[in-house]
N, C-alpha and C. Protein backbone atom coordinates (compact mmCIF):
# COMPACT_ATOMS: atom_id res chain seq x y z
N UNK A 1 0.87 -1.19 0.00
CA UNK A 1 0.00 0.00 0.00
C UNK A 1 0.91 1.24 0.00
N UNK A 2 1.00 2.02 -1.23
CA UNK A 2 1.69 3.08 -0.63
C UNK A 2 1.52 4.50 0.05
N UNK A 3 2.91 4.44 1.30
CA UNK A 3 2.34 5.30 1.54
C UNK A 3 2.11 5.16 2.87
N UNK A 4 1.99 3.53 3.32
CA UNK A 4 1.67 2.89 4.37
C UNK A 4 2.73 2.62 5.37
N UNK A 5 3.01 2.72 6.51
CA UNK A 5 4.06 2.71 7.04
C UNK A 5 4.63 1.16 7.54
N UNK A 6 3.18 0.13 7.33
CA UNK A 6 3.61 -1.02 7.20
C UNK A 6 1.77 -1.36 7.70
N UNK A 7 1.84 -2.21 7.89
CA UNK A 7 0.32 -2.95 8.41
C UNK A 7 0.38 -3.67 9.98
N UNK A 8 0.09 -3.39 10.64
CA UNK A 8 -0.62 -3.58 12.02
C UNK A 8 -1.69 -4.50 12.48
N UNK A 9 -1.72 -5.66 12.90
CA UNK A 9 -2.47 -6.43 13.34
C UNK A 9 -2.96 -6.13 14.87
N UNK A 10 -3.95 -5.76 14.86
CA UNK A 10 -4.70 -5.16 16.27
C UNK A 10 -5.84 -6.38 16.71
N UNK A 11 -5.49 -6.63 17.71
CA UNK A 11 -5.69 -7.97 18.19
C UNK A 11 -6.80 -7.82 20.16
N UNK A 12 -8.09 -7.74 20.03
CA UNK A 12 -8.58 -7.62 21.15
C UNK A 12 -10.09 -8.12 21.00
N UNK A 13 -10.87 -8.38 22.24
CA UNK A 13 -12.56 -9.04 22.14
C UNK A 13 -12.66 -7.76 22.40
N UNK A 14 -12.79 -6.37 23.02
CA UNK A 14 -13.44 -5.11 23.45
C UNK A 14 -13.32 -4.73 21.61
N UNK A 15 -14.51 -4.52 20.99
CA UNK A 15 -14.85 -3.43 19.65
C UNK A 15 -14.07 -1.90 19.85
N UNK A 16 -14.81 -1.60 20.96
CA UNK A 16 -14.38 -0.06 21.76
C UNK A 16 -12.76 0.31 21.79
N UNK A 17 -11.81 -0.52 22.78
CA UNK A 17 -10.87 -0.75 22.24
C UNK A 17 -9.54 -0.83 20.95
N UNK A 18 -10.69 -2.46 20.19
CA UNK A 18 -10.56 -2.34 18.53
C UNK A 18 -10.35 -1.22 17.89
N UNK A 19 -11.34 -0.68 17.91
CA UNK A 19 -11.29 0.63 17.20
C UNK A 19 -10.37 1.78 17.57
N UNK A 20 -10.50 2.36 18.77
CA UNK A 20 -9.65 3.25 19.04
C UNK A 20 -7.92 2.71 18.64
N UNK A 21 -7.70 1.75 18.87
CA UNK A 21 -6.21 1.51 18.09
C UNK A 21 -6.00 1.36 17.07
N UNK A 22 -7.03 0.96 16.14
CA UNK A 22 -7.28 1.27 14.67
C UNK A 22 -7.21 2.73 14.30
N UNK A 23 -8.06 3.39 14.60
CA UNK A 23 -8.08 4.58 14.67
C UNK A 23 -6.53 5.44 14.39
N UNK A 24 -6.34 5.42 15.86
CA UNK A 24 -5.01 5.99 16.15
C UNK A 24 -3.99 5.71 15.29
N UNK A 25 -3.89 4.23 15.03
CA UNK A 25 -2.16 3.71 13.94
C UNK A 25 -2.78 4.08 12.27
N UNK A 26 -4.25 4.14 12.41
CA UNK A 26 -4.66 4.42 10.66
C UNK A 26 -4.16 6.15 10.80
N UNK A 27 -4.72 6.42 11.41
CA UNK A 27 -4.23 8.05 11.51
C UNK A 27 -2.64 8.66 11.07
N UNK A 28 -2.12 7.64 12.59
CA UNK A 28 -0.13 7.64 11.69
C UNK A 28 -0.20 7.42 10.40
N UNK A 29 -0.72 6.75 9.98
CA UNK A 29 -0.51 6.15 8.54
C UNK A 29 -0.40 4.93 8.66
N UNK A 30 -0.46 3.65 9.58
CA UNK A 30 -0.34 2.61 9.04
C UNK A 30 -1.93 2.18 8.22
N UNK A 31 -1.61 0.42 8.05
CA UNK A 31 -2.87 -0.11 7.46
C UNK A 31 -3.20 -0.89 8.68
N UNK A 32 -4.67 -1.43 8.64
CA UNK A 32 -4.51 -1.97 10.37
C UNK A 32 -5.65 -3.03 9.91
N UNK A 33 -5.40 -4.58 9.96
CA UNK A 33 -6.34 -5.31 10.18
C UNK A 33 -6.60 -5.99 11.69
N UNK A 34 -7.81 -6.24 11.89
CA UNK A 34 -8.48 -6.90 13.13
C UNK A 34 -8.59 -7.88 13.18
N UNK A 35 -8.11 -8.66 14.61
CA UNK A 35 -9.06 -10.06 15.19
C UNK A 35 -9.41 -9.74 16.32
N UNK A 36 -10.71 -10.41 16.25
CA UNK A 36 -11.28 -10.54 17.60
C UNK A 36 -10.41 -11.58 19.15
N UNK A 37 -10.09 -12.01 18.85
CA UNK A 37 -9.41 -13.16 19.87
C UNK A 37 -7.54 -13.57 19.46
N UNK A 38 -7.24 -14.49 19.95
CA UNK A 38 -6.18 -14.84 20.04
C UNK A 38 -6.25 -15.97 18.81
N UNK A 39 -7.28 -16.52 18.76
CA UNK A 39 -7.25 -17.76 17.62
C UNK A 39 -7.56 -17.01 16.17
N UNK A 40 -8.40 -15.95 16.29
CA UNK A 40 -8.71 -14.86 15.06
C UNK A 40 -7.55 -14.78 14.69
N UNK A 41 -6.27 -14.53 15.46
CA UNK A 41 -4.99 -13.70 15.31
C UNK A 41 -4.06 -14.72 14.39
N UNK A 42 -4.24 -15.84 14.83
CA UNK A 42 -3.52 -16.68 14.22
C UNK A 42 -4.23 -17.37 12.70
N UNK A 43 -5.41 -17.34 13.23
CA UNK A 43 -6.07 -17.53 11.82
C UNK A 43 -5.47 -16.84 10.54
N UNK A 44 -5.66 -15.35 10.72
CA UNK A 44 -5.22 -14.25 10.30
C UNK A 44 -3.99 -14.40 9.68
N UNK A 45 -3.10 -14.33 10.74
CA UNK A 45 -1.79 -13.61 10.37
C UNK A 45 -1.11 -13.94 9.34
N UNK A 46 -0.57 -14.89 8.76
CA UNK A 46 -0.12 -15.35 7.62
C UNK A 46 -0.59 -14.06 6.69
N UNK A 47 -2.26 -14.48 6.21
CA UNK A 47 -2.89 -13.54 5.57
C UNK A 47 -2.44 -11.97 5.33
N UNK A 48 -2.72 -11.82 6.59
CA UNK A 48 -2.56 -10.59 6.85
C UNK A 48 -0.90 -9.55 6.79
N UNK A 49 0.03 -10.54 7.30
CA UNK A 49 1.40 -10.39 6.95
C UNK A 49 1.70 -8.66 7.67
N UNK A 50 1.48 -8.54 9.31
CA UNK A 50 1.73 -7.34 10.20
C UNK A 50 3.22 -7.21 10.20
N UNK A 51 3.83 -6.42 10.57
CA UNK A 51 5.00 -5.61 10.85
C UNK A 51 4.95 -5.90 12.38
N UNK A 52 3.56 -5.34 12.84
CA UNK A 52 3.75 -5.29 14.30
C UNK A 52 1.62 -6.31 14.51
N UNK A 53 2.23 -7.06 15.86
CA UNK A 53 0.96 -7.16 16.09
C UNK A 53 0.26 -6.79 17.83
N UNK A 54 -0.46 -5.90 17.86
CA UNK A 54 -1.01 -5.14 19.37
C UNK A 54 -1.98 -6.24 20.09
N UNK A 55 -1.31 -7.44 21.06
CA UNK A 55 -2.50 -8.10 21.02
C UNK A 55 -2.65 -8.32 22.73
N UNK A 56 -3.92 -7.88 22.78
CA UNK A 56 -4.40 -8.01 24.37
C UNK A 56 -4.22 -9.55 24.84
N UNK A 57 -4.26 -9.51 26.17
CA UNK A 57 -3.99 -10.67 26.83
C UNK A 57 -5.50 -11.58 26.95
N UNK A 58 -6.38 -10.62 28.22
CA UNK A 58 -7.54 -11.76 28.80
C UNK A 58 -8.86 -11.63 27.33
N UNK A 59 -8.60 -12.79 26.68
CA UNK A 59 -9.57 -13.07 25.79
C UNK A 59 -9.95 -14.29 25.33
N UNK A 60 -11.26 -14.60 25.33
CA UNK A 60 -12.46 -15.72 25.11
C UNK A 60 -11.32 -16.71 23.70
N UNK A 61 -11.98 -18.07 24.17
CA UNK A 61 -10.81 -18.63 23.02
C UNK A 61 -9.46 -19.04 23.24
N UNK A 62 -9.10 -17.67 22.95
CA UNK A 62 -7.18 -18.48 23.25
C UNK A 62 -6.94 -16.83 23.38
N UNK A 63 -6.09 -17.01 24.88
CA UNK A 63 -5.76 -15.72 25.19
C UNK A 63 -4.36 -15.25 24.76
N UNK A 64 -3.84 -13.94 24.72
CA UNK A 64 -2.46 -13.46 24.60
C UNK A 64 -1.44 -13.92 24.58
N UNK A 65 -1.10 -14.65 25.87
CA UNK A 65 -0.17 -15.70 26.31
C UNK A 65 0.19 -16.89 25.02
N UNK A 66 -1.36 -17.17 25.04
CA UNK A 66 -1.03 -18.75 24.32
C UNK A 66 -0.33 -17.79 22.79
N UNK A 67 -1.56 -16.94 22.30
CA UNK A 67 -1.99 -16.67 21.23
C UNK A 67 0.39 -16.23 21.01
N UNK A 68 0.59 -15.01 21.62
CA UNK A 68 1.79 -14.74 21.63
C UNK A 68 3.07 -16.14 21.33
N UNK A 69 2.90 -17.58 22.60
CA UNK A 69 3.73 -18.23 22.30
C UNK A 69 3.70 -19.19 20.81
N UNK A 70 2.55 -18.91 20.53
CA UNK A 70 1.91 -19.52 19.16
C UNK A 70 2.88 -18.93 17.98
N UNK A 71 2.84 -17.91 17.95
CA UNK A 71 3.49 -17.02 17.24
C UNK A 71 4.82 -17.13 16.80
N UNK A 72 5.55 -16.78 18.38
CA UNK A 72 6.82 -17.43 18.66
C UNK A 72 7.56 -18.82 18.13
N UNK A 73 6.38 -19.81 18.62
CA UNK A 73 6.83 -20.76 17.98
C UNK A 73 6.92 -21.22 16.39
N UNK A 74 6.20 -20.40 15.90
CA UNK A 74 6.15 -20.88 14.00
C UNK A 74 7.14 -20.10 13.52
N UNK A 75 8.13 -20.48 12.63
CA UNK A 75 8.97 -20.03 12.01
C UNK A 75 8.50 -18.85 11.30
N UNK A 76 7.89 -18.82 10.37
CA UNK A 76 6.63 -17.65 9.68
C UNK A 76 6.33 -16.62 10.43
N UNK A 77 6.44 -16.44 11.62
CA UNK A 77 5.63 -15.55 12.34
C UNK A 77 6.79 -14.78 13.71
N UNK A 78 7.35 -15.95 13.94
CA UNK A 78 8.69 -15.72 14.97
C UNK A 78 9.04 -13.96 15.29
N UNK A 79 9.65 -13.84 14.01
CA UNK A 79 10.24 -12.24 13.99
C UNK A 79 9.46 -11.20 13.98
N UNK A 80 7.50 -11.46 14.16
CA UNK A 80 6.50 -10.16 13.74
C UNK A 80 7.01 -9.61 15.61
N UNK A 81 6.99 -8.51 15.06
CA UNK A 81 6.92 -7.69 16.88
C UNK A 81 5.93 -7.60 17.24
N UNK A 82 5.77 -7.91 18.66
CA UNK A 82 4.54 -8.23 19.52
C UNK A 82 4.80 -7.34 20.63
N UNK A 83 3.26 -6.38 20.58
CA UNK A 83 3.07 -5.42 21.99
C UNK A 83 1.76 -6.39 22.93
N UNK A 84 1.89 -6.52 23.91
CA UNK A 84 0.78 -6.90 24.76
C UNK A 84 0.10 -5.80 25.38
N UNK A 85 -1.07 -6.05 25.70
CA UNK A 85 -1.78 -4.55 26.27
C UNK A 85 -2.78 -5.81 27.09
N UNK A 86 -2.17 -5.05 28.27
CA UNK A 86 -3.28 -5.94 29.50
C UNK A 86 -3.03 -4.72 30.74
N UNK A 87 -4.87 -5.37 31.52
CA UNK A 87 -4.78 -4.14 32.21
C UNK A 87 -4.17 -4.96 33.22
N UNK A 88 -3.43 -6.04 33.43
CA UNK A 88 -2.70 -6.95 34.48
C UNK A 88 -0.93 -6.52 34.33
N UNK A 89 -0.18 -5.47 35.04
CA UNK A 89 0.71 -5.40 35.24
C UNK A 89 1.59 -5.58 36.03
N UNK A 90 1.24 -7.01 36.53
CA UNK A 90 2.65 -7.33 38.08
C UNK A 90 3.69 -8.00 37.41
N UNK A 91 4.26 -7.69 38.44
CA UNK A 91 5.88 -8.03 38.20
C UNK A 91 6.08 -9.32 36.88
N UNK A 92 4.51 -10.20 37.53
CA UNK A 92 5.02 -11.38 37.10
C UNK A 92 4.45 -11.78 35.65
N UNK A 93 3.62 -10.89 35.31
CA UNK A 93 3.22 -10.84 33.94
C UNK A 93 4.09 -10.34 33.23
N UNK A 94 5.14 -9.54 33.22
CA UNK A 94 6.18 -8.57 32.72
C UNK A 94 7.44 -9.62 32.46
N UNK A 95 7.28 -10.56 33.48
CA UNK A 95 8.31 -11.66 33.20
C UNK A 95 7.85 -12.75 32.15
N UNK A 96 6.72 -12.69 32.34
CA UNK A 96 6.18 -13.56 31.57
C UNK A 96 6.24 -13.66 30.24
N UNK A 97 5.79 -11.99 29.79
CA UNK A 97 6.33 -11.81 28.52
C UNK A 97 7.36 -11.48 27.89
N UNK A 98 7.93 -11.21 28.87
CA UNK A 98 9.92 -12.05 28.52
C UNK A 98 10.42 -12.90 28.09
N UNK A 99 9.67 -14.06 28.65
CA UNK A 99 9.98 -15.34 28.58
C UNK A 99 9.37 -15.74 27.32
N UNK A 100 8.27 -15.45 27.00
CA UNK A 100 7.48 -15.56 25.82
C UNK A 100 8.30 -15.09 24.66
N UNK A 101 9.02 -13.62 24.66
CA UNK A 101 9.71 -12.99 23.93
C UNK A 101 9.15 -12.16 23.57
N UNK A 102 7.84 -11.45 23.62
CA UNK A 102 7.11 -10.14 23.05
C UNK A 102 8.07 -8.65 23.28
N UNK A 103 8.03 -8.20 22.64
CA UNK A 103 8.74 -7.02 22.56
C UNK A 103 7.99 -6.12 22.89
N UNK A 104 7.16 -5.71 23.75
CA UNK A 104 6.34 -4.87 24.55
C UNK A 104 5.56 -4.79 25.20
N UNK A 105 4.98 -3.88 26.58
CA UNK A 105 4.07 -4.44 27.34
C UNK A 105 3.51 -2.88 27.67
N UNK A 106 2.36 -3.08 27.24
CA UNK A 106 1.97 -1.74 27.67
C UNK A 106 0.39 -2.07 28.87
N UNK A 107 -0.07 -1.18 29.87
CA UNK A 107 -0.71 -1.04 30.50
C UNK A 107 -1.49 -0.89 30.40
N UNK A 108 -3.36 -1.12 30.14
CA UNK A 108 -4.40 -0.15 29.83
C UNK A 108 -4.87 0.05 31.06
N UNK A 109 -5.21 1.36 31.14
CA UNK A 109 -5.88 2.11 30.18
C UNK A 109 -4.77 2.82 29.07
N UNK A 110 -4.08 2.57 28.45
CA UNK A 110 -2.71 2.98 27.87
C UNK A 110 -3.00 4.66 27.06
N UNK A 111 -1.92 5.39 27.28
CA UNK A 111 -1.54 6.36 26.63
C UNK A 111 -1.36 6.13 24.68
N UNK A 112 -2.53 6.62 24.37
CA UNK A 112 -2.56 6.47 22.46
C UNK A 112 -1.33 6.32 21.58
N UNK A 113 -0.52 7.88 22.42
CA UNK A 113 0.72 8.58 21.92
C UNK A 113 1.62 7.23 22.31
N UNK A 114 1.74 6.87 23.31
CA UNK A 114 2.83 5.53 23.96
C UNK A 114 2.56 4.64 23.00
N UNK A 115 1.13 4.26 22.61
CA UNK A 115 1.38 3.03 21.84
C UNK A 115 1.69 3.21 20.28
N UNK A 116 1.61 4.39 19.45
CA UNK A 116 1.65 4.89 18.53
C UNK A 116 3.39 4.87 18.42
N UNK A 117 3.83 5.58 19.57
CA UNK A 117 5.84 5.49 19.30
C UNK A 117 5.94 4.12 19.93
N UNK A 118 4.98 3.16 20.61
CA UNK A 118 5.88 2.02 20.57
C UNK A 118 5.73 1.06 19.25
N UNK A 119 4.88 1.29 18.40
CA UNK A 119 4.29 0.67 17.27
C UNK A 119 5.18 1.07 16.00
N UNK A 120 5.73 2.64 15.97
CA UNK A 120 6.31 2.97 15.02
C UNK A 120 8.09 2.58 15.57
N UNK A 121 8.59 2.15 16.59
CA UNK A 121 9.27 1.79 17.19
C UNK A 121 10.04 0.73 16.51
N UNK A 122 8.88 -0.30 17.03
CA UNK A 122 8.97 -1.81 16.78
C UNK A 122 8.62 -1.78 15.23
N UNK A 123 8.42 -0.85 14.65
CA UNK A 123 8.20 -1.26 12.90
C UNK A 123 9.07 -0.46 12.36
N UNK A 124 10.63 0.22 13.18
CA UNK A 124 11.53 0.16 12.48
C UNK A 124 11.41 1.51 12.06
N UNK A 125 10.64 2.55 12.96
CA UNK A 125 10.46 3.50 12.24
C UNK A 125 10.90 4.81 13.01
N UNK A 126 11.20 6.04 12.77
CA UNK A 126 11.84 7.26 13.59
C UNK A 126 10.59 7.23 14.31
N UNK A 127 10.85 7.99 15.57
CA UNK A 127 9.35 8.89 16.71
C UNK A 127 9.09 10.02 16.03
N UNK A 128 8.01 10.09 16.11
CA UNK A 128 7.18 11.32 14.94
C UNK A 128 7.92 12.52 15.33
């Protein structure tokens, strides 16, 4: 797409949510496709072929965790950068996705602007 700063896989069950991070990375300029869940995500992704994928943790199906080590584990998918957005931030979730290997962890109710430079970040790109 040109023009596009790469494509974005936005990954959550809240619509409300959905959208507002759609919103926001279509605005930067990326392209942004949706799944509803963690199994949507994987359905998807191949397809879809993200730069970066924003994917919440507690969701119906197959949550973050799995959905993330899923990822990890397929050769195809290994290197996409992964932000997590959960409103669960202890110590031990932070390790968790360490261990997993996601390359970000952001907090909700999250700052737009935070996830926008961590998105253009992880896709290789200058801070606006």
């Amino acid at each position: 797409m040109p023009g596009s700063l790469g494509r974005v896989l936005v990954v959550d069950d809240d619509d409300v949510i959905r959208q507002l991070i759609t919103v926001n990375l279509e605005l930067e300029g990326f392209e942004v496709a949706t799944a509803v869940d963690g199994q949507d995500c994987l359905d998807k992704v191949k397809q879809v072929d993200p730069v970066v994928i924003t994917l919440d943790i507690m969701m119906p199906r197959l949550d973050g965790w799995e959905a993330a080590s899923q990822l990890r584990a397929d050769p195809e998918t290994a290197a996409i950068k992964v932000v997590l957005l959960s409103a669960r931030a202890q110590e031990a979730d932070l390790q968790r996705g360490s261990r997993i290997g996601v390359d970000a962890y952001l907090t909700k109710p999250f700052d737009p602007d935070e996830l926008i430079a961590t998105v253009r970040r992880l896709a290789g790109l200058p801070e606006a």
